[in-house]
N, C-alpha and C. Protein backbone atom coordinates (compact mmCIF):
# COMPACT_ATOMS: atom_id res chain seq x y z
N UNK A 1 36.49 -62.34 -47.72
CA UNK A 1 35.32 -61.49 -47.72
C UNK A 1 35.21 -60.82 -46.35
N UNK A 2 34.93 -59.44 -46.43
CA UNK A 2 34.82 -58.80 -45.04
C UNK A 2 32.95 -58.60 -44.98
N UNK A 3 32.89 -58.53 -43.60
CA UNK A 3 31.14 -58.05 -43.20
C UNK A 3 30.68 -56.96 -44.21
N UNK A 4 31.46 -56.08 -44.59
CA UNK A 4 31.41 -54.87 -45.50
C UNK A 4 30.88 -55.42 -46.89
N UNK A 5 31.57 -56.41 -47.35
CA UNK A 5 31.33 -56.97 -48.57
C UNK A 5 29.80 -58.16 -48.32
N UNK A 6 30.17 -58.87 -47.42
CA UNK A 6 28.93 -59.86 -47.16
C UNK A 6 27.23 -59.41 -47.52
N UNK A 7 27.17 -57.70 -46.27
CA UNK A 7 26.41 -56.85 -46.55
C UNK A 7 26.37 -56.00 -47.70
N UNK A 8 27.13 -56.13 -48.52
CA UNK A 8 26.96 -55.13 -50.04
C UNK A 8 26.50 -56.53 -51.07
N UNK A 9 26.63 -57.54 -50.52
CA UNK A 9 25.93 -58.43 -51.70
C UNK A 9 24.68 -58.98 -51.63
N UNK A 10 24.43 -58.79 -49.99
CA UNK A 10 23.15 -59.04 -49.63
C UNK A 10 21.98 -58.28 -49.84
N UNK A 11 22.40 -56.64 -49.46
CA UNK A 11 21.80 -55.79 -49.55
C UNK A 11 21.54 -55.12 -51.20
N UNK A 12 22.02 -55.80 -51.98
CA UNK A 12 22.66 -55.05 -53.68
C UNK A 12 22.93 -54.46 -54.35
N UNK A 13 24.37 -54.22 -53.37
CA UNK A 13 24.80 -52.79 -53.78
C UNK A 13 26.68 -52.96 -53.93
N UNK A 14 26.57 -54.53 -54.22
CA UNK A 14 28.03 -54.68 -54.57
C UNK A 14 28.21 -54.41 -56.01
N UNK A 15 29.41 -54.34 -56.40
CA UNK A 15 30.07 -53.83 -57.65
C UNK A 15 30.03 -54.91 -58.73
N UNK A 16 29.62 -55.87 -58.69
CA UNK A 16 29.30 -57.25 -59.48
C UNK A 16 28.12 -57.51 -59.13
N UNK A 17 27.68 -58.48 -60.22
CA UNK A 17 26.40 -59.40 -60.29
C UNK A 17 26.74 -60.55 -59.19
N UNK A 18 26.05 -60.62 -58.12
CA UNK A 18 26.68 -62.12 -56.92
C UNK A 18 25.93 -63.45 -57.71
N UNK A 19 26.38 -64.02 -56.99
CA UNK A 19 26.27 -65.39 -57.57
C UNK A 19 25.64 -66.32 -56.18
N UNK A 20 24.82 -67.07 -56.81
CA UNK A 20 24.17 -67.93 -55.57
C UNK A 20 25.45 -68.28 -54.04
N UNK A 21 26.55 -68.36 -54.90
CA UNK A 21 27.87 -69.27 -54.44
C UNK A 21 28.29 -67.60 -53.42
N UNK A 22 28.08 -66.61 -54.01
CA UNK A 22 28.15 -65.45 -53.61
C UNK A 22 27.70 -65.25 -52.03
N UNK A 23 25.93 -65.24 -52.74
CA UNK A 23 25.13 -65.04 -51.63
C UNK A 23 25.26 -66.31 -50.47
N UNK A 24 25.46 -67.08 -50.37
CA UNK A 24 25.52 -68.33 -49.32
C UNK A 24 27.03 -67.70 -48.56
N UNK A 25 28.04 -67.73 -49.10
CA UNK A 25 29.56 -67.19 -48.73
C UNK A 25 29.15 -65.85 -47.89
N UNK A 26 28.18 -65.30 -48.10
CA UNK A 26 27.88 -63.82 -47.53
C UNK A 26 27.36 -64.49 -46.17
N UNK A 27 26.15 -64.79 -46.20
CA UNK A 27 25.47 -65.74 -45.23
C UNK A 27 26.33 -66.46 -44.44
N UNK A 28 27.48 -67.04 -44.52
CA UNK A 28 27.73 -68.04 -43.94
C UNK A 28 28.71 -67.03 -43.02
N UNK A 29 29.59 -66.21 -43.53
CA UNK A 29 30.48 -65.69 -42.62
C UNK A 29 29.50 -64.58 -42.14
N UNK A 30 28.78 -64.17 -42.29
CA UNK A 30 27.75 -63.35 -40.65
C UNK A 30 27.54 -64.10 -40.06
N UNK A 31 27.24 -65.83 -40.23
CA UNK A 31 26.82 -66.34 -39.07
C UNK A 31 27.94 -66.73 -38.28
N UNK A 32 28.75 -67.24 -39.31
CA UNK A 32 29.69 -67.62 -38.42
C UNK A 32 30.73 -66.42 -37.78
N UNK A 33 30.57 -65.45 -37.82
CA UNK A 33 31.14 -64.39 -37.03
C UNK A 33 30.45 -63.80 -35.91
N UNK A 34 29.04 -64.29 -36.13
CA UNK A 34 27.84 -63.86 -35.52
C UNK A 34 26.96 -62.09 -35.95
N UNK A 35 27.79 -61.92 -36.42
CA UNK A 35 27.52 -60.49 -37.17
C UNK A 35 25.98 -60.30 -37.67
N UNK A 36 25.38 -61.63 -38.49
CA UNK A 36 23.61 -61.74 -38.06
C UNK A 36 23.01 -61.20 -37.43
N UNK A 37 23.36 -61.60 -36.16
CA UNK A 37 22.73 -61.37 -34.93
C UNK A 37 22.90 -60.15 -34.25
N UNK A 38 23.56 -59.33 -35.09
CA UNK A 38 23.69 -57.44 -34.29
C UNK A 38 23.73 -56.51 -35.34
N UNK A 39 23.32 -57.09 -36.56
CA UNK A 39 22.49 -56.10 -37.65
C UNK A 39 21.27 -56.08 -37.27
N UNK A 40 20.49 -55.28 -38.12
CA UNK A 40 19.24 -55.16 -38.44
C UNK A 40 18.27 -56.42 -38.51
N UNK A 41 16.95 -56.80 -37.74
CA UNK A 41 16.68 -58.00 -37.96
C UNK A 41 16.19 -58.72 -39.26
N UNK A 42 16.00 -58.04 -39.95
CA UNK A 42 15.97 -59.14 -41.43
C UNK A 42 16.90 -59.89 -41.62
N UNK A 43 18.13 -59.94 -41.22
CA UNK A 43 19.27 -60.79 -41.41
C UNK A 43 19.19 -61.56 -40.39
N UNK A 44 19.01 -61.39 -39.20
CA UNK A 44 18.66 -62.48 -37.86
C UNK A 44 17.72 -63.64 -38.28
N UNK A 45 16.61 -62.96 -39.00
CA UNK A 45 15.20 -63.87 -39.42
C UNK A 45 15.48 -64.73 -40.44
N UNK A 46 16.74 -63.86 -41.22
CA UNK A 46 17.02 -64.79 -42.73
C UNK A 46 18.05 -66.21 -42.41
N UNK A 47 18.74 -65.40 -41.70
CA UNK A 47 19.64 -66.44 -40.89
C UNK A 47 19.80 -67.62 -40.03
N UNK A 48 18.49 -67.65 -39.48
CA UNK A 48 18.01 -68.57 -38.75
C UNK A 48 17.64 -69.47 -39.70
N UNK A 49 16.38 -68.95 -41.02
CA UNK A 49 15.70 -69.88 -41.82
C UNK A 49 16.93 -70.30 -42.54
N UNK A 50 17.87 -70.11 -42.47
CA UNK A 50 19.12 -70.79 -43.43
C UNK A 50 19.63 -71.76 -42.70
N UNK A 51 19.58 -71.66 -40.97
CA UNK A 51 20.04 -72.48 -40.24
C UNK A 51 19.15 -73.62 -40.11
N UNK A 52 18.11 -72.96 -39.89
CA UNK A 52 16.65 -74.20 -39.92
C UNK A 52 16.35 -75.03 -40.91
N UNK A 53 16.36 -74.29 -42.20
CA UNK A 53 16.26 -75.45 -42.91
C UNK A 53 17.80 -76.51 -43.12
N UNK A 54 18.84 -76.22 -42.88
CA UNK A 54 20.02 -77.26 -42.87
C UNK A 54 20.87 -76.52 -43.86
N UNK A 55 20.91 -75.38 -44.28
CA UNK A 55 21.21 -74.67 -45.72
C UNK A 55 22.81 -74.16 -45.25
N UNK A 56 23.05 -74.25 -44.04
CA UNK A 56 24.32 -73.46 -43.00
C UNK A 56 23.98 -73.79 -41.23
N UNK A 57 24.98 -74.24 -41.47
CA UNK A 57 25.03 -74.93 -40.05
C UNK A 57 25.19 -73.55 -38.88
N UNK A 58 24.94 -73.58 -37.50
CA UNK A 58 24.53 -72.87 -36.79
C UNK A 58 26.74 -72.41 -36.61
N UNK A 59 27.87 -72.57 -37.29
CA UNK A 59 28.72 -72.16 -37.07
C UNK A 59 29.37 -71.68 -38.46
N UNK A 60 28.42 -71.57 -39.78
CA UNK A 60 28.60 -71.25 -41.11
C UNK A 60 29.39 -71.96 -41.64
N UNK A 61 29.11 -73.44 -41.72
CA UNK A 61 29.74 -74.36 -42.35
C UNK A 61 27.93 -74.81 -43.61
N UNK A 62 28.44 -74.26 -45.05
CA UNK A 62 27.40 -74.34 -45.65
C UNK A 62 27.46 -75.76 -46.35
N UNK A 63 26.07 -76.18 -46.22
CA UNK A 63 25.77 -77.51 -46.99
C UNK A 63 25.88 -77.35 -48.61
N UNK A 64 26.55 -77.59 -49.18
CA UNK A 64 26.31 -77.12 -50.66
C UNK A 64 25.31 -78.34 -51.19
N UNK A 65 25.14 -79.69 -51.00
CA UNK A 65 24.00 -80.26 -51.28
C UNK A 65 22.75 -80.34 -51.38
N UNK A 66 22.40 -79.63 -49.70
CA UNK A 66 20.87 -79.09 -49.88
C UNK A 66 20.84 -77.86 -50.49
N UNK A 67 21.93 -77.41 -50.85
CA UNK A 67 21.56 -76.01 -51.20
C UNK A 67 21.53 -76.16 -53.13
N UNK A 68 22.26 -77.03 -53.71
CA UNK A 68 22.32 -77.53 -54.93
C UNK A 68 20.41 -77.77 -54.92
N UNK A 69 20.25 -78.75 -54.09
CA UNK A 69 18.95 -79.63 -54.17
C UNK A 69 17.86 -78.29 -54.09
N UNK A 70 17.79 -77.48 -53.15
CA UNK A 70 16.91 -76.62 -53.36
C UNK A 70 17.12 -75.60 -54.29
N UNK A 71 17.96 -74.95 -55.10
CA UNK A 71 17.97 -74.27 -56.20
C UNK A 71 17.95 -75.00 -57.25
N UNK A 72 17.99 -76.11 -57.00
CA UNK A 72 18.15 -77.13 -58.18
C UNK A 72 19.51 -76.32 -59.40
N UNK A 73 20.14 -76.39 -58.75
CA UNK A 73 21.84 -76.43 -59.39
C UNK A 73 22.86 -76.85 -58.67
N UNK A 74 23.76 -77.26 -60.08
CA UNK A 74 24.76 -77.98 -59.58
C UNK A 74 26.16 -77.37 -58.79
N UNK A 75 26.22 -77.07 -57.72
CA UNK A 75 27.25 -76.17 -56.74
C UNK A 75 27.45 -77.19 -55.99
N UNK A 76 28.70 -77.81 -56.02
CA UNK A 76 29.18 -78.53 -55.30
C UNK A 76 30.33 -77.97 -54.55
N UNK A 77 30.73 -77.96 -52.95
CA UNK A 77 31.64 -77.63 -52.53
C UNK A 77 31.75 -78.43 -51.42
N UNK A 78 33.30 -78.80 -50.66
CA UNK A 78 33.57 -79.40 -49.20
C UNK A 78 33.48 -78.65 -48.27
């Protein structure tokens, strides 16, 4: 996935329907590229609360547990 794509699934204007598994994969590589942090700030603000609550670690390593637990579905990943 490139920043190009991350931001076309976030924003919704990619060529498919994303998928939760989608949107987190989008999230995780802005943060972990840091790319978050030199867009527009709605993604800085969103990014943080993803970091804060434990949802993606501050180097985009995503929890798929809490993130199962708070959508309440089953997405399991290592």
């Amino acid at each position: 996935m490139t920043t190009y794509d991350a931001i076309a699934i976030l924003e919704g204007f990619s060529d498919q329907e994303p998928t939760l598994e989608d949107n987190m994969n989008a999230w995780a590589l802005l943060i972990e590229t840091g790319q978050c942090w030199t867009l527009q700030g709605w993604y800085g603000r969103n990014a943080a609360g993803l970091i804060q609550d434990g949802l993606i670690s501050e180097t985009g390593k995503i929890n798929w547990e809490k993130v199962a637990d708070r959508y309440k579905c089953s997405i399991f990943r290592s």
